[in-house]
N, C-alpha and C. Protein backbone atom coordinates (compact mmCIF):
# COMPACT_ATOMS: atom_id res chain seq x y z
N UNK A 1 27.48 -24.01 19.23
CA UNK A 1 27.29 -23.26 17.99
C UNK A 1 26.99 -24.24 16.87
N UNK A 2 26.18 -23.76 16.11
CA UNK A 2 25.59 -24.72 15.04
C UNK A 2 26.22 -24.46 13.63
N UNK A 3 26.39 -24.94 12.62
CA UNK A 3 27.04 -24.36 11.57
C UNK A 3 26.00 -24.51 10.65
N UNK A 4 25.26 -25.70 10.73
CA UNK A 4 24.15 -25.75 9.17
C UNK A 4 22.83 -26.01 10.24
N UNK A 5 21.42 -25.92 9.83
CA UNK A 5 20.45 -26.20 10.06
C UNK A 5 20.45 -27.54 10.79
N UNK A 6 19.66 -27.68 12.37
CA UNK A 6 20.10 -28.79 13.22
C UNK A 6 18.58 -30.17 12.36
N UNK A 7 17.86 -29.47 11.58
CA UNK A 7 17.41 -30.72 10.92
C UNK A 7 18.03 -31.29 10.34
N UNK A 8 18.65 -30.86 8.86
CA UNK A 8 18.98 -31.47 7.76
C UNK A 8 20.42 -32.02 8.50
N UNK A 9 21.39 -31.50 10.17
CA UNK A 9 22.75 -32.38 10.26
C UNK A 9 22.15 -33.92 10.82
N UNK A 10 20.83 -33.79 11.38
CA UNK A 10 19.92 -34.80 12.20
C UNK A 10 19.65 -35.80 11.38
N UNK A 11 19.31 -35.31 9.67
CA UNK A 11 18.92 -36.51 9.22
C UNK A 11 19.86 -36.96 8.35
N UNK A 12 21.15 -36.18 7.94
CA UNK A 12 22.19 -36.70 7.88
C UNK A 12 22.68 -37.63 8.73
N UNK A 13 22.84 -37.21 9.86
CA UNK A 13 23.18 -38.35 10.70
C UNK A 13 22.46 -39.61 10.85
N UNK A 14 21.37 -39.82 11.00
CA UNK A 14 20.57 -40.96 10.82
C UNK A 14 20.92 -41.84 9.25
N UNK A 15 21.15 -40.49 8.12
CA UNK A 15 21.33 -41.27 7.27
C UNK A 15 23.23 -42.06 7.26
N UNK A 16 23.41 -41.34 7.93
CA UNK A 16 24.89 -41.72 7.71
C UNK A 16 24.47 -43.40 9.12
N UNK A 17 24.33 -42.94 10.05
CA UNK A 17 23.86 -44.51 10.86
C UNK A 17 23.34 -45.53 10.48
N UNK A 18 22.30 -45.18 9.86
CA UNK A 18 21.68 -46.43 8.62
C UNK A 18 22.51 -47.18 7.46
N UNK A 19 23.79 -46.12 7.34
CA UNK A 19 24.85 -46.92 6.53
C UNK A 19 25.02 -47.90 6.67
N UNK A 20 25.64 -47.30 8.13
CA UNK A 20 26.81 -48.03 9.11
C UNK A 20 26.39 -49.45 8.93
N UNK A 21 25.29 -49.53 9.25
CA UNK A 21 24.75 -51.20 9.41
C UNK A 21 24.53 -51.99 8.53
N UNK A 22 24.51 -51.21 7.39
CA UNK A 22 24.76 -52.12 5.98
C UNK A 22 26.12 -52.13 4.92
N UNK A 23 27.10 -51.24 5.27
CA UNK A 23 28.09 -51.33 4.39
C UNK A 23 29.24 -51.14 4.95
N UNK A 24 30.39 -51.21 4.69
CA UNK A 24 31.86 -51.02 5.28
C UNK A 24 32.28 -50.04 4.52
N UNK A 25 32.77 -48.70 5.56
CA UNK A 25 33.56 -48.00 4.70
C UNK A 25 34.38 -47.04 6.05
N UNK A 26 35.32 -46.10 5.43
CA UNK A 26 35.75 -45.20 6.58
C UNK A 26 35.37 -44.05 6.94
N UNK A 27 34.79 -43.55 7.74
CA UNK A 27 33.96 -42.26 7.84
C UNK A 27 35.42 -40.88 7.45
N UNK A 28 35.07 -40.10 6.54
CA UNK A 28 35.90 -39.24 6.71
C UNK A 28 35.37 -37.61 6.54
N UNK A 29 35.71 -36.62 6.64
CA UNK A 29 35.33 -35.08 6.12
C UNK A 29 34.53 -34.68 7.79
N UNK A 30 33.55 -33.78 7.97
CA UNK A 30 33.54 -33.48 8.54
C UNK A 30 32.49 -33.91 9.90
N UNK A 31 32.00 -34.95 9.40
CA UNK A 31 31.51 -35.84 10.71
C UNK A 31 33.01 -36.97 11.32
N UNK A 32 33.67 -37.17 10.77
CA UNK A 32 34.58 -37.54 11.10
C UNK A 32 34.91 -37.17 12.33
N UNK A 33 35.47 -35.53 11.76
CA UNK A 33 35.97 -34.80 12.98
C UNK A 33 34.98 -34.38 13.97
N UNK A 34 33.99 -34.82 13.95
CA UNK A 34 32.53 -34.46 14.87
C UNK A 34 32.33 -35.83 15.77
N UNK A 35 33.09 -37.01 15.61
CA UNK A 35 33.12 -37.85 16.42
C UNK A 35 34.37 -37.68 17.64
N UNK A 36 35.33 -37.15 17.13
CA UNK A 36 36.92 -36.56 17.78
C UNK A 36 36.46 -35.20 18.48
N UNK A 37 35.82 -34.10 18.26
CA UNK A 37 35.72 -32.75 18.80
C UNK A 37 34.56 -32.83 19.50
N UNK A 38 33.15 -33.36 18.80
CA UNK A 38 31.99 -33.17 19.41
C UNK A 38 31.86 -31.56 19.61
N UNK A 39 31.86 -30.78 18.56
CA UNK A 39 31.72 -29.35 18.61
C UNK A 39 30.81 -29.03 17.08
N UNK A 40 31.58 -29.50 16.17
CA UNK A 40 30.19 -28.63 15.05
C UNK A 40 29.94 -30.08 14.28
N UNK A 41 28.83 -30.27 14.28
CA UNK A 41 28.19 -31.37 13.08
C UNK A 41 28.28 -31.26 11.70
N UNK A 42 27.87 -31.94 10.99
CA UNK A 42 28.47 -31.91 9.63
C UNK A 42 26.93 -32.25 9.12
N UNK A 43 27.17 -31.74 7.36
CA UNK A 43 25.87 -31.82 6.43
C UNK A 43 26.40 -33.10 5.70
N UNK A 44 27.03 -33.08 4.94
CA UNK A 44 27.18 -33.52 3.90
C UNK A 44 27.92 -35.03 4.48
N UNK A 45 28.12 -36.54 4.04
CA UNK A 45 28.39 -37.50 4.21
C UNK A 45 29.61 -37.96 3.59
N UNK A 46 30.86 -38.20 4.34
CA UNK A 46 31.84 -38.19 3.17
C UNK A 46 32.45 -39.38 3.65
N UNK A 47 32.21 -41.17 2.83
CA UNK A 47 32.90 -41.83 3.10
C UNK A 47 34.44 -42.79 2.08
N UNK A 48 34.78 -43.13 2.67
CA UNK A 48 35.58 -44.53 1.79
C UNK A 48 35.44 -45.84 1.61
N UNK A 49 35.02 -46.33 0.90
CA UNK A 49 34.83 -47.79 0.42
C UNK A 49 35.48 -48.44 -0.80
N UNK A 50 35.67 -49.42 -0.81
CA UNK A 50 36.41 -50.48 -1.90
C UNK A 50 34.96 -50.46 -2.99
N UNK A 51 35.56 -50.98 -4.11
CA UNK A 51 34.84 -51.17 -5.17
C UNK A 51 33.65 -52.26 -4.81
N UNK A 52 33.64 -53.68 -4.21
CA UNK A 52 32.71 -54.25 -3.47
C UNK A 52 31.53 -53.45 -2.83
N UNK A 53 31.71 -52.01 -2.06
CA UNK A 53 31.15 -51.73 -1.57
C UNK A 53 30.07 -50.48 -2.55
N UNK A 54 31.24 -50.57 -3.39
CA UNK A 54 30.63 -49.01 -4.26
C UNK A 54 29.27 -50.08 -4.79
N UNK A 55 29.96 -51.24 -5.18
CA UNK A 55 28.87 -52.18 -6.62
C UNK A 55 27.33 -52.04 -5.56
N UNK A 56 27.40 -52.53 -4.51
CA UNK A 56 26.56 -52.68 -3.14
C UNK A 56 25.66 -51.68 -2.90
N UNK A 57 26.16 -50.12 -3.21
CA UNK A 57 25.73 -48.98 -2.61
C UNK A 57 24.91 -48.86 -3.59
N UNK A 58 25.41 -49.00 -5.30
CA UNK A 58 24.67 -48.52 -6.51
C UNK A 58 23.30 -49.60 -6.87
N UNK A 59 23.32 -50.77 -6.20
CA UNK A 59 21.92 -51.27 -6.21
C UNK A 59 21.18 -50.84 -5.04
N UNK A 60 21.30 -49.90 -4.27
CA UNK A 60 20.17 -49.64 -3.35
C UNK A 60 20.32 -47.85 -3.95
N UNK A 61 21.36 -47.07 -4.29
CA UNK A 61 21.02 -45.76 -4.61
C UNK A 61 21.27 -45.22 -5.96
N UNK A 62 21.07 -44.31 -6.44
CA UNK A 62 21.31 -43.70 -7.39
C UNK A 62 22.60 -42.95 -7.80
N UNK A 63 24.11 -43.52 -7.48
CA UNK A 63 25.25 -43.11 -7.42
C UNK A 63 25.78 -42.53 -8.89
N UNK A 64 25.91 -41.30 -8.69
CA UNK A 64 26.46 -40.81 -9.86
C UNK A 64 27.95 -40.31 -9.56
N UNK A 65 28.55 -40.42 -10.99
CA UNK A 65 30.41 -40.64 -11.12
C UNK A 65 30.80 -39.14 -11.06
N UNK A 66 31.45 -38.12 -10.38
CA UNK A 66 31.38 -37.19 -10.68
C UNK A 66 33.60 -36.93 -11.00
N UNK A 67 33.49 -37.32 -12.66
CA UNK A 67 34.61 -37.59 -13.04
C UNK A 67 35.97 -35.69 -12.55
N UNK A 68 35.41 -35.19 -12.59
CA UNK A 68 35.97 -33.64 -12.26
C UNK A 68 36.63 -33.78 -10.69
N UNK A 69 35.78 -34.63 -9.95
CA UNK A 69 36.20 -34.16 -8.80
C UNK A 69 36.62 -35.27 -8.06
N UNK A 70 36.62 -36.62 -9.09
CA UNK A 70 37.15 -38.10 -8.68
C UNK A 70 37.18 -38.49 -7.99
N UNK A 71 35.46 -38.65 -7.66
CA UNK A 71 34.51 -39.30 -6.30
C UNK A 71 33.24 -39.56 -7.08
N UNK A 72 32.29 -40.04 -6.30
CA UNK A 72 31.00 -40.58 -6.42
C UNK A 72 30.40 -40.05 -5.59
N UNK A 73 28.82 -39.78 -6.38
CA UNK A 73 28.23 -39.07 -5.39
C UNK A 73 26.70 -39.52 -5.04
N UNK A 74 25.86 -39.40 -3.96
CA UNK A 74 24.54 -39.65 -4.39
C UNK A 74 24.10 -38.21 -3.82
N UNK A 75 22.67 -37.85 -3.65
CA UNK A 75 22.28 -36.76 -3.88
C UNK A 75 20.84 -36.93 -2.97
N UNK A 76 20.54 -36.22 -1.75
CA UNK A 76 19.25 -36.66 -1.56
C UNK A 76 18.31 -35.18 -0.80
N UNK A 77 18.98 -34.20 -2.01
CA UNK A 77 18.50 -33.04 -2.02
C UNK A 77 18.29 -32.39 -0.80
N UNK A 78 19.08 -32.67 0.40
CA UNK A 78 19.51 -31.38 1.50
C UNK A 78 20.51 -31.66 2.06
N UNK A 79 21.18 -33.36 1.58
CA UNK A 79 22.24 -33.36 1.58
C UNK A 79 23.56 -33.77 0.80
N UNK A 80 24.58 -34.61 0.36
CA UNK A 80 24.90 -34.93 -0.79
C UNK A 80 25.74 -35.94 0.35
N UNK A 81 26.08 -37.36 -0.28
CA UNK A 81 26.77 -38.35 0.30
C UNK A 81 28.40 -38.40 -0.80
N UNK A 82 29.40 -38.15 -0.44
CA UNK A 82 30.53 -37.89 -1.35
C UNK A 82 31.16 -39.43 -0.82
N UNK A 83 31.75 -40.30 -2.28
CA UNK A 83 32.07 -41.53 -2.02
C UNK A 83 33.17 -41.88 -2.59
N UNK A 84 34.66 -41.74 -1.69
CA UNK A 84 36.13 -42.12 -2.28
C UNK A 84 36.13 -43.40 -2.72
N UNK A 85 37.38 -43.40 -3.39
CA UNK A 85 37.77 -45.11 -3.57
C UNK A 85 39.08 -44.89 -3.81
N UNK A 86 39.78 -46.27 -3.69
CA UNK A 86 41.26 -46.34 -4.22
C UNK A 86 41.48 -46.36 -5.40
N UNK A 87 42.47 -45.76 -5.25
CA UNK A 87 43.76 -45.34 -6.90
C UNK A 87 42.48 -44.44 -8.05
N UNK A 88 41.44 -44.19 -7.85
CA UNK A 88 40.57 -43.19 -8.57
C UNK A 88 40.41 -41.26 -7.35
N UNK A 89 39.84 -41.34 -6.17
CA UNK A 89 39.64 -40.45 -5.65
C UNK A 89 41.23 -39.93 -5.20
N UNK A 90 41.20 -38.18 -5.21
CA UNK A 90 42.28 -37.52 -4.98
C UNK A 90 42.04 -36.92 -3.29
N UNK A 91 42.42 -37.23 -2.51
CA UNK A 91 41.86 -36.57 -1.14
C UNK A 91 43.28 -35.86 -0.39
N UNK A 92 44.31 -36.26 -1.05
CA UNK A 92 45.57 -36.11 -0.19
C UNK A 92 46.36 -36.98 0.37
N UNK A 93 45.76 -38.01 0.74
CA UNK A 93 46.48 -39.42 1.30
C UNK A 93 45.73 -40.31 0.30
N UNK A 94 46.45 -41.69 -0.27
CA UNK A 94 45.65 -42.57 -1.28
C UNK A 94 44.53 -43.10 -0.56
N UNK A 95 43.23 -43.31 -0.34
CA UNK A 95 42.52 -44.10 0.44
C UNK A 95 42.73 -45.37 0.73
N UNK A 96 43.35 -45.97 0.03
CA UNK A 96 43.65 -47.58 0.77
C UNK A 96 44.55 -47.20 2.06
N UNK A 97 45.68 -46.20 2.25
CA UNK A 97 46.71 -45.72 3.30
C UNK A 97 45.40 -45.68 3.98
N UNK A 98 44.63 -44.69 4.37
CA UNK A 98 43.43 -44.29 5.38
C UNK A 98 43.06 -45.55 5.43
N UNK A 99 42.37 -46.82 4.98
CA UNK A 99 41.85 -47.52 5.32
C UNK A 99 42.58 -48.51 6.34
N UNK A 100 43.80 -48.71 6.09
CA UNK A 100 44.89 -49.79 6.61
C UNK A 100 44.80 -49.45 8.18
N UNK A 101 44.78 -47.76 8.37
CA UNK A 101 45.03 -47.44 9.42
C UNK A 101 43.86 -47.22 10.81
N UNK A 102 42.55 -46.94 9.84
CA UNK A 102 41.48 -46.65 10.67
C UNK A 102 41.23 -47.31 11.97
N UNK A 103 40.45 -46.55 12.96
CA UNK A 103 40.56 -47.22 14.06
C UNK A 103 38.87 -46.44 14.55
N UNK A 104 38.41 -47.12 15.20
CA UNK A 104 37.19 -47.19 15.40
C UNK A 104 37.05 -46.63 16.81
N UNK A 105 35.65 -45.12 16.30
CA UNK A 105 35.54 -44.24 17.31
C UNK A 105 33.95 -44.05 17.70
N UNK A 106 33.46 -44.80 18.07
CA UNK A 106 31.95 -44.43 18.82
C UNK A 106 31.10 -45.24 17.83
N UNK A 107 31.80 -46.11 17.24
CA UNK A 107 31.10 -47.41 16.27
C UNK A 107 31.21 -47.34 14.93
N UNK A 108 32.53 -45.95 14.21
CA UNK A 108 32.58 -46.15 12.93
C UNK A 108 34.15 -46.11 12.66
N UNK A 109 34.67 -46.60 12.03
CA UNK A 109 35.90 -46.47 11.34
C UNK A 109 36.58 -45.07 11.22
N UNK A 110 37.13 -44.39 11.37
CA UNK A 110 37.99 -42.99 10.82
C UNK A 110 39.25 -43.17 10.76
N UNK A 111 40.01 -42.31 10.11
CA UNK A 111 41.17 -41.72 10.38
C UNK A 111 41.94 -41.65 11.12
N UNK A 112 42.88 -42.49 11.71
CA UNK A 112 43.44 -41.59 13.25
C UNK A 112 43.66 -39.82 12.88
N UNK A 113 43.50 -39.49 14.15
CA UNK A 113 43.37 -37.82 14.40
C UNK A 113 44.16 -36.78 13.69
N UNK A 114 45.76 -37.68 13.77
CA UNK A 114 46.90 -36.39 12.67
C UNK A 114 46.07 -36.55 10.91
N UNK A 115 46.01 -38.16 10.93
CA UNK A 115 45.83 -38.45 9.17
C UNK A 115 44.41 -37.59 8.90
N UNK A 116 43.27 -37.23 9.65
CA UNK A 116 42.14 -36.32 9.64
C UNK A 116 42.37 -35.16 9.30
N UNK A 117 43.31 -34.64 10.15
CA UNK A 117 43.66 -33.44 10.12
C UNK A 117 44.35 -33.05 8.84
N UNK A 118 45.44 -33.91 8.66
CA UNK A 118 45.73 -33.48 6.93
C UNK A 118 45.08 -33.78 5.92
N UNK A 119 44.15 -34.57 6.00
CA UNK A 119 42.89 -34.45 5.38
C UNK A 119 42.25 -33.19 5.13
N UNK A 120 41.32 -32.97 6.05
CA UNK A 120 40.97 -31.70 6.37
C UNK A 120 42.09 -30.48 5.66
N UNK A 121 43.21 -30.39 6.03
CA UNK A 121 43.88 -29.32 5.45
C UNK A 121 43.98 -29.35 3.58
N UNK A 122 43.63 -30.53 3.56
CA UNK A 122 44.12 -30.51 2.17
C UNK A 122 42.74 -30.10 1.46
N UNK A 123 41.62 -30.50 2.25
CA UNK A 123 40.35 -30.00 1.62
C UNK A 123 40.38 -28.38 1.50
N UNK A 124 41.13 -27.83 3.22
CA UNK A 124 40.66 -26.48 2.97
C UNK A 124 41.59 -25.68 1.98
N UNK A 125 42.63 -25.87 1.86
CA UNK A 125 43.37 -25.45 0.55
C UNK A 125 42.57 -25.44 -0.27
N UNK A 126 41.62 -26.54 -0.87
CA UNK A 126 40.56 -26.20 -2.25
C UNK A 126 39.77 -25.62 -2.24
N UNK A 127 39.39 -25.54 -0.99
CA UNK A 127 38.33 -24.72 -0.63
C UNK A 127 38.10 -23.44 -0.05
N UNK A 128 39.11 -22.74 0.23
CA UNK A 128 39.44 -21.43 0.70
C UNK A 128 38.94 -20.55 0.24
N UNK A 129 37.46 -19.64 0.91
CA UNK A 129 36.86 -18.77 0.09
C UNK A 129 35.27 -18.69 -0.15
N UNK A 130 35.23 -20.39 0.13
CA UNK A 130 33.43 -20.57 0.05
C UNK A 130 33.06 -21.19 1.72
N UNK A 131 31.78 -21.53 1.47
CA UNK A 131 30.92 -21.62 2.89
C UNK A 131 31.73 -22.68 3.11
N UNK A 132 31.83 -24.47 2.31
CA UNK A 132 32.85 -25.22 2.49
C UNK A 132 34.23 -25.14 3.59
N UNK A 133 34.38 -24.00 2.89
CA UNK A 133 36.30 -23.98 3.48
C UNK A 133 36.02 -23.45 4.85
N UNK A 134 35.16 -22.33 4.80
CA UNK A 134 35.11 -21.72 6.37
C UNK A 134 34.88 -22.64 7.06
N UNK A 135 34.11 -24.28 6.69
CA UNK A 135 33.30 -24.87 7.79
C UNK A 135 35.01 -26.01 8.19
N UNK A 136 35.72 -25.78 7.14
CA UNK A 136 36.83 -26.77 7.45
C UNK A 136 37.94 -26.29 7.95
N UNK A 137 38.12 -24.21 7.89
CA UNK A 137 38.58 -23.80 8.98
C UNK A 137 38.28 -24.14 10.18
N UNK A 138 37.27 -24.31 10.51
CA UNK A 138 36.76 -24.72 11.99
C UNK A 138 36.67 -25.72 12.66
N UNK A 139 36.68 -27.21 11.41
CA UNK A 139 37.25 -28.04 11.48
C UNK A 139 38.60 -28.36 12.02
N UNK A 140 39.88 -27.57 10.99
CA UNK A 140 40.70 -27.52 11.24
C UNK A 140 41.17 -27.35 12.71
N UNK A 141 40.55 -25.90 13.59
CA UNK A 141 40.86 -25.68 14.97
C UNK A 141 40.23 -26.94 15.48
N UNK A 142 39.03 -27.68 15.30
CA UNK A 142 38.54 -28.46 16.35
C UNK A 142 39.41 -29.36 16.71
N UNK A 143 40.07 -29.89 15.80
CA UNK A 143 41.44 -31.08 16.17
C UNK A 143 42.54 -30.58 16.42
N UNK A 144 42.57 -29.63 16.50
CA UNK A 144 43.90 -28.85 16.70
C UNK A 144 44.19 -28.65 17.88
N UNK A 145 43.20 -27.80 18.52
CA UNK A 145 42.87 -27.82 20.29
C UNK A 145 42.92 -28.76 21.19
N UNK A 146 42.18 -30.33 20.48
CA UNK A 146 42.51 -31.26 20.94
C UNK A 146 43.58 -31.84 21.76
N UNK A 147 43.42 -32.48 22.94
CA UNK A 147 44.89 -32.02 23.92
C UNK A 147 45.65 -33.64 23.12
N UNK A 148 45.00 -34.21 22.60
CA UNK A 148 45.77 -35.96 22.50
C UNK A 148 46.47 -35.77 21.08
N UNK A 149 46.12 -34.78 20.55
CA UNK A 149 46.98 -34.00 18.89
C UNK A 149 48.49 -34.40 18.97
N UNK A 150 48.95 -35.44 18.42
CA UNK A 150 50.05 -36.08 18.31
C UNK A 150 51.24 -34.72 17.09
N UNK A 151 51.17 -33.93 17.89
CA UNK A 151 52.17 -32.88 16.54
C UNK A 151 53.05 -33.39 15.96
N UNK A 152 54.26 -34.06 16.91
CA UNK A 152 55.33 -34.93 16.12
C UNK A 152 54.85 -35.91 14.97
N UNK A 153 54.09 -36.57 15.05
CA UNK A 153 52.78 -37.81 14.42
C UNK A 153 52.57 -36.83 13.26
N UNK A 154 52.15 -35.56 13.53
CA UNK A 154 51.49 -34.54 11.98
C UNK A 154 53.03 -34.13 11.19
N UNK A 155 54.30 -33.82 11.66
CA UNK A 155 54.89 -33.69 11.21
C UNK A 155 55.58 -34.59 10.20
N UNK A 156 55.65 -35.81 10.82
CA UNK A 156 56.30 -37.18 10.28
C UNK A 156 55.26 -37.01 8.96
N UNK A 157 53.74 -36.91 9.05
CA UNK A 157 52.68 -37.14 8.23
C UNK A 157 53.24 -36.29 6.90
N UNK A 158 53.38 -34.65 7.28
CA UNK A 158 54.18 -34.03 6.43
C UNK A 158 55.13 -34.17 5.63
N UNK A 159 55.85 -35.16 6.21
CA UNK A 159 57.53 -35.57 5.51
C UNK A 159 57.02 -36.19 4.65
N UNK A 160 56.40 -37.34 4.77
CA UNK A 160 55.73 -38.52 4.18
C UNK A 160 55.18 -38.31 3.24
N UNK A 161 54.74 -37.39 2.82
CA UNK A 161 53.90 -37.19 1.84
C UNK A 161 53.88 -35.81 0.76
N UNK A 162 54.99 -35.59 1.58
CA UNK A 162 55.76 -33.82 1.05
C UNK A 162 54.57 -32.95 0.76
N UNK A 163 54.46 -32.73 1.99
CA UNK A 163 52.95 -31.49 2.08
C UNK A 163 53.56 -30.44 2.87
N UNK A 164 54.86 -30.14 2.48
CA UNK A 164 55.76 -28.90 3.22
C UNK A 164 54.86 -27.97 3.04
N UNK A 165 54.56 -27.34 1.33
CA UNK A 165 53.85 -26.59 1.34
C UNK A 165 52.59 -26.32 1.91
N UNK A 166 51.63 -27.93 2.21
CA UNK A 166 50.36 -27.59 2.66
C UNK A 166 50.16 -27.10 4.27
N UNK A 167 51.22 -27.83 4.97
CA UNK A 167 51.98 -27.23 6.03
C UNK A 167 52.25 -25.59 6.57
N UNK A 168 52.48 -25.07 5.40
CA UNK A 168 53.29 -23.65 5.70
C UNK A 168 51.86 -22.87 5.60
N UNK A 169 51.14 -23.08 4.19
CA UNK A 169 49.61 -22.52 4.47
C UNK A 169 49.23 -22.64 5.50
N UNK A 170 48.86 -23.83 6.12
CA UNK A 170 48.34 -23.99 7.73
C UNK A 170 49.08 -23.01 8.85
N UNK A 171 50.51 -23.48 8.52
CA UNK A 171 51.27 -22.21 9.52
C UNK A 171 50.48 -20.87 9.36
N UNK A 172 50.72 -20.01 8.33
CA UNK A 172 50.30 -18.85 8.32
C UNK A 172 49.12 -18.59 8.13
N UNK A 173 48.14 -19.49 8.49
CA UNK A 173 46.87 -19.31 9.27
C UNK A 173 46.77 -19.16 10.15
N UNK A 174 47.49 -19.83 11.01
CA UNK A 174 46.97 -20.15 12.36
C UNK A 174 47.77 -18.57 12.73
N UNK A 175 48.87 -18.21 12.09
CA UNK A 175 49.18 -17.30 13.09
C UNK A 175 48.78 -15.73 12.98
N UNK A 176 48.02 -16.17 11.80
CA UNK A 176 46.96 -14.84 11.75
C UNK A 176 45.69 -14.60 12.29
N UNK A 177 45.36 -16.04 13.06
CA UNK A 177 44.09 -15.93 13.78
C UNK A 177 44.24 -15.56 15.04
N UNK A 178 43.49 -15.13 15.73
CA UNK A 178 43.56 -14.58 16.87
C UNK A 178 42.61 -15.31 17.85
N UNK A 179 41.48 -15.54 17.29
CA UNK A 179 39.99 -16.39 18.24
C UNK A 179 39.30 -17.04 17.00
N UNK A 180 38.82 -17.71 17.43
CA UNK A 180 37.83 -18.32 17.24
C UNK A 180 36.71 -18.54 17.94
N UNK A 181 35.56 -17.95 17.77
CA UNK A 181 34.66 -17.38 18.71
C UNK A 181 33.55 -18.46 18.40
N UNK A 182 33.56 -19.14 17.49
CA UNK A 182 32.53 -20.34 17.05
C UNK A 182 32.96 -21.51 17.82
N UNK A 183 34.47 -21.71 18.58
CA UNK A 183 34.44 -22.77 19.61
C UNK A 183 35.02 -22.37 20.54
N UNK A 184 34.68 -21.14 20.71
CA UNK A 184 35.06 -20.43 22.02
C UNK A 184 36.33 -20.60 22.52
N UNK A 185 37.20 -20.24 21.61
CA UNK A 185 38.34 -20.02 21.14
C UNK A 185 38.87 -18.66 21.66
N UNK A 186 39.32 -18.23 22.88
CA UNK A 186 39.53 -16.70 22.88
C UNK A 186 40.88 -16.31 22.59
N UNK A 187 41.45 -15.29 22.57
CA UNK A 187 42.93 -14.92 22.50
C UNK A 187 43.83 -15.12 23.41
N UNK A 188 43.79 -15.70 24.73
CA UNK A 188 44.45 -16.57 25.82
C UNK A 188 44.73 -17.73 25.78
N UNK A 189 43.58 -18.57 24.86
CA UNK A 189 43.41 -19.94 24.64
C UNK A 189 44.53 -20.38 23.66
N UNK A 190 44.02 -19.02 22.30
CA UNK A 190 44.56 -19.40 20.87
C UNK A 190 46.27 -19.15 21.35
N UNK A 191 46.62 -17.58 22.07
CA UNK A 191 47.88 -18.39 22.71
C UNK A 191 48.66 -19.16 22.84
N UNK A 192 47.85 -19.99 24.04
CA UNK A 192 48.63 -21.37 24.48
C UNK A 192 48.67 -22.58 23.04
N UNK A 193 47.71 -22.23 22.42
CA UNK A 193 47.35 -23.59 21.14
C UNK A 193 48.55 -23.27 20.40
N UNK A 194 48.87 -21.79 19.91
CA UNK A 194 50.00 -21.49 18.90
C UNK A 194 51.04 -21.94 19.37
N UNK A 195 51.81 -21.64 21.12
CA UNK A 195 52.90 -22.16 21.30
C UNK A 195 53.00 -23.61 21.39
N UNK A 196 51.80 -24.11 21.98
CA UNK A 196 51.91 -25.86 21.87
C UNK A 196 52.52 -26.00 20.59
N UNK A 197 52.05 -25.58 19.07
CA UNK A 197 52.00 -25.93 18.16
C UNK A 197 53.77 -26.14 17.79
N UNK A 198 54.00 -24.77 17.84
CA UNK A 198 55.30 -24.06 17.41
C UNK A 198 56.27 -24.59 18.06
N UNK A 199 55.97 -24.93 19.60
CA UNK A 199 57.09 -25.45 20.39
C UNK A 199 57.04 -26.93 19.83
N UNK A 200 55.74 -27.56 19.55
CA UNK A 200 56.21 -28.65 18.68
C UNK A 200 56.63 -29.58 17.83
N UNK A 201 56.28 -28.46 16.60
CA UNK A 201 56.97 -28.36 15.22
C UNK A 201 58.24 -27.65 15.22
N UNK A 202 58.73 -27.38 16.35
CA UNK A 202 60.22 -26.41 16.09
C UNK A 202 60.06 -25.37 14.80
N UNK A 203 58.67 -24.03 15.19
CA UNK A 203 58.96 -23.33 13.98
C UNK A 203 59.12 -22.10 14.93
């Protein structure tokens, strides 16, 4: 199942590969989780880099500050490249934490899988409602299903960072879904995923 047009995720991706080979940063948002699931591709480019890398990026592109949403952005009209940094971007975890930890998956830097995932949750909280959030609901299940999903690992993540509340939203999602038919997700499957979950969060 496709979520955006398989050109514009194609030349995203190329553009996001062409990075790779010139700058250091941590892949995060929803190609991230497209290196971990290999189920829906991603439009938009969402990485982390140190200030070194930002100075680097702004002599080859046209990076604009987008102070509202405390990131950087460039723009290349079918897709948009979104660019964290430390102690300025708000993502949910500080980005230097994500960076310390990254570990390298099919030749780029990410997240380990729980710290993604609360990532991801914290995006879809903002986003709950537009095309965005639906694509990070789906997100959300793709790592979720995942059989190597360290739950104890997401919980500790929770304590850590007192995202009880962002937590309990997630709870009462999941247990209002029934399928997910975009990763073939049926109501036997979603099942077994809820009790994995529940039996492993003790809820």
């Amino acid at each position: 199942m496709q979520f955006y047009h398989d050109i514009v995720t194609e030349k995203s991706f190329r553009f996001l590969q062409d990075l790779r080979r010139k700058y250091k940063f941590v892949l995060i948002g929803g190609w991230a989780v497209f290196l971990y699931s290999h189920s829906l591709k991603s439009k938009d480019v969402d990485i982390i880099v140190d200030y070194e890398e930002l100075a680097s990026l702004k002599e080859s592109y046209d990076v604009f500050k987008n102070d509202r949403l405390k990131k950087y952005e460039i723009k290349t009209g079918e897709f948009d490249i979104d660019i964290y940094v430390p102690l300025y971007s708000q993502i949910g975890i500080e980005p230097e934490e994500i960076k310390k930890e990254a570990v390298n998956k099919e030749g780029f830097f990410v997240p380990r899988l729980e710290t993604l995932f609360v990532l991801k949750l914290y995006a879809w909280r903002e986003r709950q409602g537009s095309l965005k959030g639906g694509k990070d609901e789906l997100d959300i299940f793709s790592l979720a299903a995942l059989p190597e999903f360290d739950w104890p690992r997401y919980s500790e993540l929770i304590k850590k960072y007192k995202f009880e509340s962002l937590n309990g939203d997630f709870l009462k999602f999941i247990k209002r879904t029934t399928r997910v038919s975009e990763l073939e997700i049926n109501e036997q499957r979603m099942a077994k995923l809820k009790k994995k979950i529940f039996d492993s969060m003790k809820v």
